[in-house]
N, C-alpha and C. Protein backbone atom coordinates (compact mmCIF):
# COMPACT_ATOMS: atom_id res chain seq x y z
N UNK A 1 15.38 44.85 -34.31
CA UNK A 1 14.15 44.18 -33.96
C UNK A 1 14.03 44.16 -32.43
N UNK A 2 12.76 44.67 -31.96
CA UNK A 2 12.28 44.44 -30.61
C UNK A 2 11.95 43.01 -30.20
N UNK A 3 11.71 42.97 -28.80
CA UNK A 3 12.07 41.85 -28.07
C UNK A 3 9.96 40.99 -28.76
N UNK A 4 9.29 42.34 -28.62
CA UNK A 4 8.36 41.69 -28.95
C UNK A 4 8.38 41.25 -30.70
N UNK A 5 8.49 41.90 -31.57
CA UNK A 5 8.80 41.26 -32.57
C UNK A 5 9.54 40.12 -33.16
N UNK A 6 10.27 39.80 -32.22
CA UNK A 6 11.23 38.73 -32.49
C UNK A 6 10.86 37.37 -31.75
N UNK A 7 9.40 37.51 -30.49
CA UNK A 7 8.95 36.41 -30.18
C UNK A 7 7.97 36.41 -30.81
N UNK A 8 7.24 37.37 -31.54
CA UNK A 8 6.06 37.20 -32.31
C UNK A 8 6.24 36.56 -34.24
N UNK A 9 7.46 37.24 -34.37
CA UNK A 9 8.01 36.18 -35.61
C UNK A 9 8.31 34.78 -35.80
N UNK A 10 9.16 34.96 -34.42
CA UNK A 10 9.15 33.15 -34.10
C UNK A 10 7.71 32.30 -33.87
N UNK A 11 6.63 33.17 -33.21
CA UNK A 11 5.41 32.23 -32.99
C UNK A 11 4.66 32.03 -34.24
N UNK A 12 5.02 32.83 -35.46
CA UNK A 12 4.56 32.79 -36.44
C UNK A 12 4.94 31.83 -37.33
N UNK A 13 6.48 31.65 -37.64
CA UNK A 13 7.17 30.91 -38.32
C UNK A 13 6.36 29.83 -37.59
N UNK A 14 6.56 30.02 -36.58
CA UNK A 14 6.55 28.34 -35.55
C UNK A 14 4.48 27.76 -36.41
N UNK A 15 3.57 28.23 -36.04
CA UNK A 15 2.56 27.97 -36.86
C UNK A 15 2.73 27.18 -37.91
N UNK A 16 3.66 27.98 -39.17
CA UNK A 16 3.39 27.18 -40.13
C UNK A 16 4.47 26.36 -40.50
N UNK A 17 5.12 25.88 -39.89
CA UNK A 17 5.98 24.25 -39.95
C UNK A 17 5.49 23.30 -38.79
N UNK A 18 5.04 23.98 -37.71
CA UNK A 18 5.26 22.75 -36.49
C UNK A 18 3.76 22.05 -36.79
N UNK A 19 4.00 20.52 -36.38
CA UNK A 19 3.25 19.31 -36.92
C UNK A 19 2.04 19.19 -35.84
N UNK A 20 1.10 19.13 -35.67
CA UNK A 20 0.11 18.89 -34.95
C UNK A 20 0.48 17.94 -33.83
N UNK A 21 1.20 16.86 -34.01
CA UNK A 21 1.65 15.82 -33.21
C UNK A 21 2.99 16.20 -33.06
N UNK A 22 3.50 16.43 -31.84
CA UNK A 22 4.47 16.56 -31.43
C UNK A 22 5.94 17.93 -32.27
N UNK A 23 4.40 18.64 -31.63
CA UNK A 23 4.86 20.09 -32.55
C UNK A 23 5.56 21.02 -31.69
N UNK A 24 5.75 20.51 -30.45
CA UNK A 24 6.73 22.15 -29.24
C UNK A 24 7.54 21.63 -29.80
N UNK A 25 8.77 20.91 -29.87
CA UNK A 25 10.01 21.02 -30.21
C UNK A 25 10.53 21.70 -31.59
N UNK A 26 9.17 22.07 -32.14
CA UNK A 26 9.56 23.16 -33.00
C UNK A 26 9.41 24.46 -33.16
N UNK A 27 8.64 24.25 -32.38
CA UNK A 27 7.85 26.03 -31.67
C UNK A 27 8.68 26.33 -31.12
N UNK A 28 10.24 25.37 -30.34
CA UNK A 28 11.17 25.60 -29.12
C UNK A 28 11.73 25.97 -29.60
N UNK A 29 12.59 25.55 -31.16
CA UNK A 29 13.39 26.00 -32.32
C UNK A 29 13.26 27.23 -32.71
N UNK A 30 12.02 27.12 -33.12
CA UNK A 30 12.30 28.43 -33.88
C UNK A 30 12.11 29.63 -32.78
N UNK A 31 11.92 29.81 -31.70
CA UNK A 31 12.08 30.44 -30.90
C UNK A 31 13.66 30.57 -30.62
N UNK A 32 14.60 29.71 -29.86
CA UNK A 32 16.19 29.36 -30.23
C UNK A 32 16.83 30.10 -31.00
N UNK A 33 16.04 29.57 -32.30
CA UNK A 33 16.72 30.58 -33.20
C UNK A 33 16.78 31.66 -33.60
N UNK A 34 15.57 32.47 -33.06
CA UNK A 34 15.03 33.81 -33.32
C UNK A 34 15.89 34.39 -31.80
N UNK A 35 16.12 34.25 -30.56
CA UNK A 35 17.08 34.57 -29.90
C UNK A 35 16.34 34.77 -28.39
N UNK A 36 15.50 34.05 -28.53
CA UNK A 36 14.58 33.86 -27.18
C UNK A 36 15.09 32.48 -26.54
N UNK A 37 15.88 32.70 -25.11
CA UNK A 37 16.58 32.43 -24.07
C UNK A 37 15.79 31.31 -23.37
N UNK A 38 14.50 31.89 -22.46
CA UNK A 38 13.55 30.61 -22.19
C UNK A 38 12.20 31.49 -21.94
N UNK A 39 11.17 31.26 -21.27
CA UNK A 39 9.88 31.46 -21.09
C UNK A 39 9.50 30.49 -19.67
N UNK A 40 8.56 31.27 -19.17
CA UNK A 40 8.11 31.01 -18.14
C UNK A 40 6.43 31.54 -18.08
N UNK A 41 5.49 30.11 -17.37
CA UNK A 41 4.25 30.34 -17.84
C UNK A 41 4.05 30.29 -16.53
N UNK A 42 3.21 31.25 -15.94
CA UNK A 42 2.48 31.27 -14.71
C UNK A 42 1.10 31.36 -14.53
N UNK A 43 0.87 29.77 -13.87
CA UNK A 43 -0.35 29.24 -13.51
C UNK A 43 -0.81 29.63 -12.40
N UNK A 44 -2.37 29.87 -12.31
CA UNK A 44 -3.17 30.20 -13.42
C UNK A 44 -3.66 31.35 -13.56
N UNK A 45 -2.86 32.28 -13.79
CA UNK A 45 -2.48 33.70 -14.00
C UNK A 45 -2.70 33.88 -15.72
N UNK A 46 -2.11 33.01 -16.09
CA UNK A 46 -1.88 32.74 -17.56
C UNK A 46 -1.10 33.80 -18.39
N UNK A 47 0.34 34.35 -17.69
CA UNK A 47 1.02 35.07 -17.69
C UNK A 47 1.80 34.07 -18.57
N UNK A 48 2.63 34.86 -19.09
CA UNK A 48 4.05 34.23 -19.66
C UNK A 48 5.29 35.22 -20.45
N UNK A 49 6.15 35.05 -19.58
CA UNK A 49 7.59 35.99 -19.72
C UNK A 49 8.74 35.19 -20.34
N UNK A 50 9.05 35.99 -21.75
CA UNK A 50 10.24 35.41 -22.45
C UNK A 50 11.34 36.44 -22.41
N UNK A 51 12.29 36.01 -21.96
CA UNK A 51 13.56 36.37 -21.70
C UNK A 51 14.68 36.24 -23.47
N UNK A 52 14.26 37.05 -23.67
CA UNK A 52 15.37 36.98 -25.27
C UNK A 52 16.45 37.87 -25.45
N UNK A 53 17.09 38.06 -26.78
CA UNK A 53 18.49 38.75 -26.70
C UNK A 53 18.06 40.44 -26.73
N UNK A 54 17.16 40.34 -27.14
CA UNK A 54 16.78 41.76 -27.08
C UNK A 54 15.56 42.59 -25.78
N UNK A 55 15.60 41.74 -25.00
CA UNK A 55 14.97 41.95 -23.86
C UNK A 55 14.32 41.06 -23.29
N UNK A 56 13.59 41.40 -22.04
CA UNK A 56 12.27 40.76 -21.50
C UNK A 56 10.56 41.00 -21.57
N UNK A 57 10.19 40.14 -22.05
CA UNK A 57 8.50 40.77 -22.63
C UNK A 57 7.61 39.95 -21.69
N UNK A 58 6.92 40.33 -21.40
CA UNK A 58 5.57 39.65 -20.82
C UNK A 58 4.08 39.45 -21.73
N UNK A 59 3.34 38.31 -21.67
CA UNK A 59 2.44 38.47 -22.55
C UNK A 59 1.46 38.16 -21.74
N UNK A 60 0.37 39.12 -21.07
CA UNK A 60 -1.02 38.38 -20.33
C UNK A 60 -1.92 37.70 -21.29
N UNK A 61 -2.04 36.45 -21.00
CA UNK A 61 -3.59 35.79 -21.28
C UNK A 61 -4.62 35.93 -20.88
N UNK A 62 -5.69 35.19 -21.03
CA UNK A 62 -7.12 35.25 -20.26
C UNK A 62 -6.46 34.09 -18.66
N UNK A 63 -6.68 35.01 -17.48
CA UNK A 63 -6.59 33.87 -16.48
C UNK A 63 -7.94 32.55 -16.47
N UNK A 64 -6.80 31.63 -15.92
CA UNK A 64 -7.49 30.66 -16.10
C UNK A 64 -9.14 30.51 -14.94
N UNK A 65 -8.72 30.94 -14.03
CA UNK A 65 -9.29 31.08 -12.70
C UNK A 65 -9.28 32.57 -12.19
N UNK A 66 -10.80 32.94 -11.62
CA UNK A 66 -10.80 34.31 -10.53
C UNK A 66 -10.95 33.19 -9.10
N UNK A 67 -10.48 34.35 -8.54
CA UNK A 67 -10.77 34.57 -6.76
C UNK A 67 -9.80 33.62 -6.38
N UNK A 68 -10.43 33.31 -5.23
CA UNK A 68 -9.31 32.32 -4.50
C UNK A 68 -9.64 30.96 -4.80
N UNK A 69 -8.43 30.26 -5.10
CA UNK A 69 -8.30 28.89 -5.33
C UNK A 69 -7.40 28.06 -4.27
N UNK A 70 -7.54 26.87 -4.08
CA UNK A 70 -6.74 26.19 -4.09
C UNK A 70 -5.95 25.48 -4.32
N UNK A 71 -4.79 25.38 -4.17
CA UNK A 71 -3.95 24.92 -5.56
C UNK A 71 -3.32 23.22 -4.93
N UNK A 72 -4.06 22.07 -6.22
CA UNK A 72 -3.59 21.07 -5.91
C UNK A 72 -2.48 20.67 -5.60
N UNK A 73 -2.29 19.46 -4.69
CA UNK A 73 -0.93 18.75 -4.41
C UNK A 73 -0.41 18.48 -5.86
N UNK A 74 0.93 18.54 -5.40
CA UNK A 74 1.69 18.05 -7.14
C UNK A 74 1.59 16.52 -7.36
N UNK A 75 0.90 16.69 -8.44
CA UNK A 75 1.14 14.80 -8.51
C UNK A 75 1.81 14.58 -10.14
N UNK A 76 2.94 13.72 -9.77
CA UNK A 76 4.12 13.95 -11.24
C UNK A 76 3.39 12.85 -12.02
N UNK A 77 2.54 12.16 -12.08
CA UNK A 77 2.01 10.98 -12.67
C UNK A 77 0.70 11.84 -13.66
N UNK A 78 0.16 12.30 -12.60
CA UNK A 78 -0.78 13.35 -13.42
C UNK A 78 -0.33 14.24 -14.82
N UNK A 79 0.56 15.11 -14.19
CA UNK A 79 1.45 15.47 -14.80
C UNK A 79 1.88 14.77 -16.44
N UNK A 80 2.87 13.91 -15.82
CA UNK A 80 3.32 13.16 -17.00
C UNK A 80 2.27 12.57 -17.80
N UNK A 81 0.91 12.28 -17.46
CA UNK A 81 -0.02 11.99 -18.07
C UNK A 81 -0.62 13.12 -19.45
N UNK A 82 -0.71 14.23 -18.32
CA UNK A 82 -1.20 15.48 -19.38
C UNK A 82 -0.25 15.78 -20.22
N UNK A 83 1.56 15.81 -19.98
CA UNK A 83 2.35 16.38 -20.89
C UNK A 83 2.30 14.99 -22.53
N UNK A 84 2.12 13.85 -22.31
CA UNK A 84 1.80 12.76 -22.89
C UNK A 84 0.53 12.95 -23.99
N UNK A 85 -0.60 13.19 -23.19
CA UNK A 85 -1.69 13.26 -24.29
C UNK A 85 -1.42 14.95 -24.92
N UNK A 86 -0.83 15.68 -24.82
CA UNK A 86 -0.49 17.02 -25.59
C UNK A 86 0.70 16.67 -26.76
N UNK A 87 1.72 15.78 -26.42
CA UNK A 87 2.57 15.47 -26.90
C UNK A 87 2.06 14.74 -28.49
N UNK A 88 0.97 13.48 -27.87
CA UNK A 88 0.13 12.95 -28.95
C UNK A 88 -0.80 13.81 -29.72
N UNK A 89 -0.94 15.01 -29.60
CA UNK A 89 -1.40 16.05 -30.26
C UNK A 89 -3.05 16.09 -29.56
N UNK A 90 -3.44 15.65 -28.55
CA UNK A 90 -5.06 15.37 -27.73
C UNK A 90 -5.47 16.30 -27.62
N UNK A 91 -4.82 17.18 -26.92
CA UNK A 91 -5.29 18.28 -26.19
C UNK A 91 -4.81 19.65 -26.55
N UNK A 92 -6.02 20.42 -26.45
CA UNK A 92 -5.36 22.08 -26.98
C UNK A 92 -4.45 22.45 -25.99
N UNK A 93 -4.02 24.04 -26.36
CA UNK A 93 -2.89 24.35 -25.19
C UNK A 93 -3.90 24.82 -24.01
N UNK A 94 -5.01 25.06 -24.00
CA UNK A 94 -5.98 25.75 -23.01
C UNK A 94 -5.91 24.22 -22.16
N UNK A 95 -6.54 23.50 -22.70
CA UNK A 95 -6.59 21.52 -21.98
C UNK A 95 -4.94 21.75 -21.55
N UNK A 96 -4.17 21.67 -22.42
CA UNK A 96 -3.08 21.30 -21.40
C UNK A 96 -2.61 21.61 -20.40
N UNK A 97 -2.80 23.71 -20.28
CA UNK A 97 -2.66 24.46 -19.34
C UNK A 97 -3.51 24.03 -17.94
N UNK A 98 -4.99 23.88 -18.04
CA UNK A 98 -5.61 23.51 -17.29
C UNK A 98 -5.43 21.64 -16.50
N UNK A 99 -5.07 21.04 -17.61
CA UNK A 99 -4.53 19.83 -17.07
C UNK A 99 -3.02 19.93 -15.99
N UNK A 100 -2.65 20.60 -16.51
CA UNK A 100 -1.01 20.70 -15.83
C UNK A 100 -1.49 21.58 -14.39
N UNK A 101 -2.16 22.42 -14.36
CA UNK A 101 -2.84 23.02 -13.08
C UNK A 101 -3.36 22.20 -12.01
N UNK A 102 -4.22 21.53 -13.09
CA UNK A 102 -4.92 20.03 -11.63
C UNK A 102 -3.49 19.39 -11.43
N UNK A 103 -2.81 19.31 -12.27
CA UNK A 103 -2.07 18.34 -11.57
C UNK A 103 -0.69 18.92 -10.80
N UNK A 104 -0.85 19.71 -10.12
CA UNK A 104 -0.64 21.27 -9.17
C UNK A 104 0.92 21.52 -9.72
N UNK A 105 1.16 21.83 -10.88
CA UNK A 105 1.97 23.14 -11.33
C UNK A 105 1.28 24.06 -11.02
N UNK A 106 2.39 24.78 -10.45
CA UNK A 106 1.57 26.49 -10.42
C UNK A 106 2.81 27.51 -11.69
N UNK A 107 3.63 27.10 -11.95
CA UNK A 107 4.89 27.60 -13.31
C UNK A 107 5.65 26.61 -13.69
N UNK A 108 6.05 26.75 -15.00
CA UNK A 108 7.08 25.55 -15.64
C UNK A 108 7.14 27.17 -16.56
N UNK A 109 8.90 26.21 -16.73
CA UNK A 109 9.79 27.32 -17.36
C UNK A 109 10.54 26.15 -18.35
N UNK A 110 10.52 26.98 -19.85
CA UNK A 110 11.00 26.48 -20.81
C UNK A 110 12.68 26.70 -21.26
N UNK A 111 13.62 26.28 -20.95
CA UNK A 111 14.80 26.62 -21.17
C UNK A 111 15.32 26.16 -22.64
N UNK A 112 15.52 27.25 -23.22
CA UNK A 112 15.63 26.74 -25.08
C UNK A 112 16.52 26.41 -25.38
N UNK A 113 17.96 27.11 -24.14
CA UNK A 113 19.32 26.78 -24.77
C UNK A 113 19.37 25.08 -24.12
N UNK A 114 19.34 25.23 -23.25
CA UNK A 114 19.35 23.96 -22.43
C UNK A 114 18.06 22.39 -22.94
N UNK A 115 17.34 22.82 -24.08
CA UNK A 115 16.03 22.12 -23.88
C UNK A 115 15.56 20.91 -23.29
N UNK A 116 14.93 21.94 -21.78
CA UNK A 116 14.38 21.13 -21.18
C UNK A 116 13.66 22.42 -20.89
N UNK A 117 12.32 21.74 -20.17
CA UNK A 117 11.19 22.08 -19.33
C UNK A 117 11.25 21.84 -17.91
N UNK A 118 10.96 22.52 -17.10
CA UNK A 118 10.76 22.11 -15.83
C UNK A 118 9.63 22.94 -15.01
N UNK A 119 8.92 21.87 -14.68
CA UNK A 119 6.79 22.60 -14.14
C UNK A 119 7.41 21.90 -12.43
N UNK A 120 6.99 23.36 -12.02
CA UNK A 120 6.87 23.59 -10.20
C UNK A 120 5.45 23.20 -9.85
N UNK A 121 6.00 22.87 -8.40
CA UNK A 121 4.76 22.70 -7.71
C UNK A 121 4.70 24.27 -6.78
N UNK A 122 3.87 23.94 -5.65
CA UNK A 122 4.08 25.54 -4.96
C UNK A 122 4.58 24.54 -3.91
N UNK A 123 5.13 23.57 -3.57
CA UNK A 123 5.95 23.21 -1.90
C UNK A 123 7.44 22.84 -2.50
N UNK A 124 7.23 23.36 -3.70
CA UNK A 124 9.28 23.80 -4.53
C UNK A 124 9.55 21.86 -5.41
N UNK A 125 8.30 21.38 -5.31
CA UNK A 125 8.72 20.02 -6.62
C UNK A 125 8.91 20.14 -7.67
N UNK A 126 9.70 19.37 -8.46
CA UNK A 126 10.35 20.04 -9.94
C UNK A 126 9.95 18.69 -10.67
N UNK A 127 9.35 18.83 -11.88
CA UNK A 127 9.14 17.42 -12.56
C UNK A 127 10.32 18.22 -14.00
N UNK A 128 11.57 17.53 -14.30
CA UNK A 128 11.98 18.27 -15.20
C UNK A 128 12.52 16.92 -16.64
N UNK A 129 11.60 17.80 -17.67
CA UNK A 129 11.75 16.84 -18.55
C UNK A 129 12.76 17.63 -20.21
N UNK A 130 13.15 16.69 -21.00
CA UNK A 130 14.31 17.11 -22.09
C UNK A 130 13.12 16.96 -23.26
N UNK A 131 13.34 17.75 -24.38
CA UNK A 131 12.11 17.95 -25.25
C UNK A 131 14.01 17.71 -26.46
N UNK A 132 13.77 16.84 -27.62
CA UNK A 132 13.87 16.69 -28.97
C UNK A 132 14.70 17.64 -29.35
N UNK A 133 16.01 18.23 -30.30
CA UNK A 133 16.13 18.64 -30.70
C UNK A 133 15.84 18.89 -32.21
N UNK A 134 15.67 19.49 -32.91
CA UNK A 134 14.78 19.54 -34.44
C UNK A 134 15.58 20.37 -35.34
N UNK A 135 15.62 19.68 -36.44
CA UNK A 135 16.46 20.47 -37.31
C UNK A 135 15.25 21.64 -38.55
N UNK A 136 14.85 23.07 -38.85
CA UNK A 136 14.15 23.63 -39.13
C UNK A 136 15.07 24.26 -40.23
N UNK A 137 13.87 23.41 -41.41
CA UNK A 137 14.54 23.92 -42.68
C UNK A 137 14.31 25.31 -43.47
């Protein structure tokens, strides 16, 4: 199995078990277990590179933003606000992406073995938070 097949199985599995409310820690799993290392989302590029046992894949999105922007001060309150109402199931991943932007991440990287998250600012601030471990039956 290729590197892309093996994150695209996992995003699949991940669909149909993970819970609307407080559903990444299973999307994180079954990723884990399929043999994907961590991921890294780059704002607002809307890039994202998973590092797994069978390689490195990149997947482009729709960017969030053209031309030149400016990219907000990091504010970790903001932040913790948006990762909160996503957590409560509020907001799509497009809202969350764009929420986590205002609140000036420019990348957060998902570490699966380690699970934790940690979203950059661009003057090198780290807001780094531990996500649930889940048992996937």
């Amino acid at each position: 199995m290729n590197a892309i097949e093996l994150v695209e199985g996992a995003m699949k599995k991940a669909e149909t078990i993970r819970p609307k409310v407080g559903g990444f820690p299973y999307l994180a799993e079954c990723l884990r277990e399929a043999g994907v290392l961590k991921n890294v989302w780059t704002l607002p590029a809307g890039q994202s590179t998973f590092w797994t046992v069978a390689g490195v894949i990149s997947l482009t999105n729709a960017p969030m933003l053209t031309g030149f922007q400016e990219v907000a001060t990091f504010d970790r309150e903001a932040l913790i606000k948006a990762l909160r109402a996503d957590q409560a199931g509020k907001t799509t991943f497009p809202e969350f992406l764009s929420a986590t932007w205002e609140a000036g991440v420019i990348d957060y990287e998902a570490n699966f073995e380690k699970r934790i998250v940690t979203y950059r600012g661009a003057q090198g601030e780290e807001y780094v938070e531990a996500y649930p471990a889940v048992t996937i039956a």
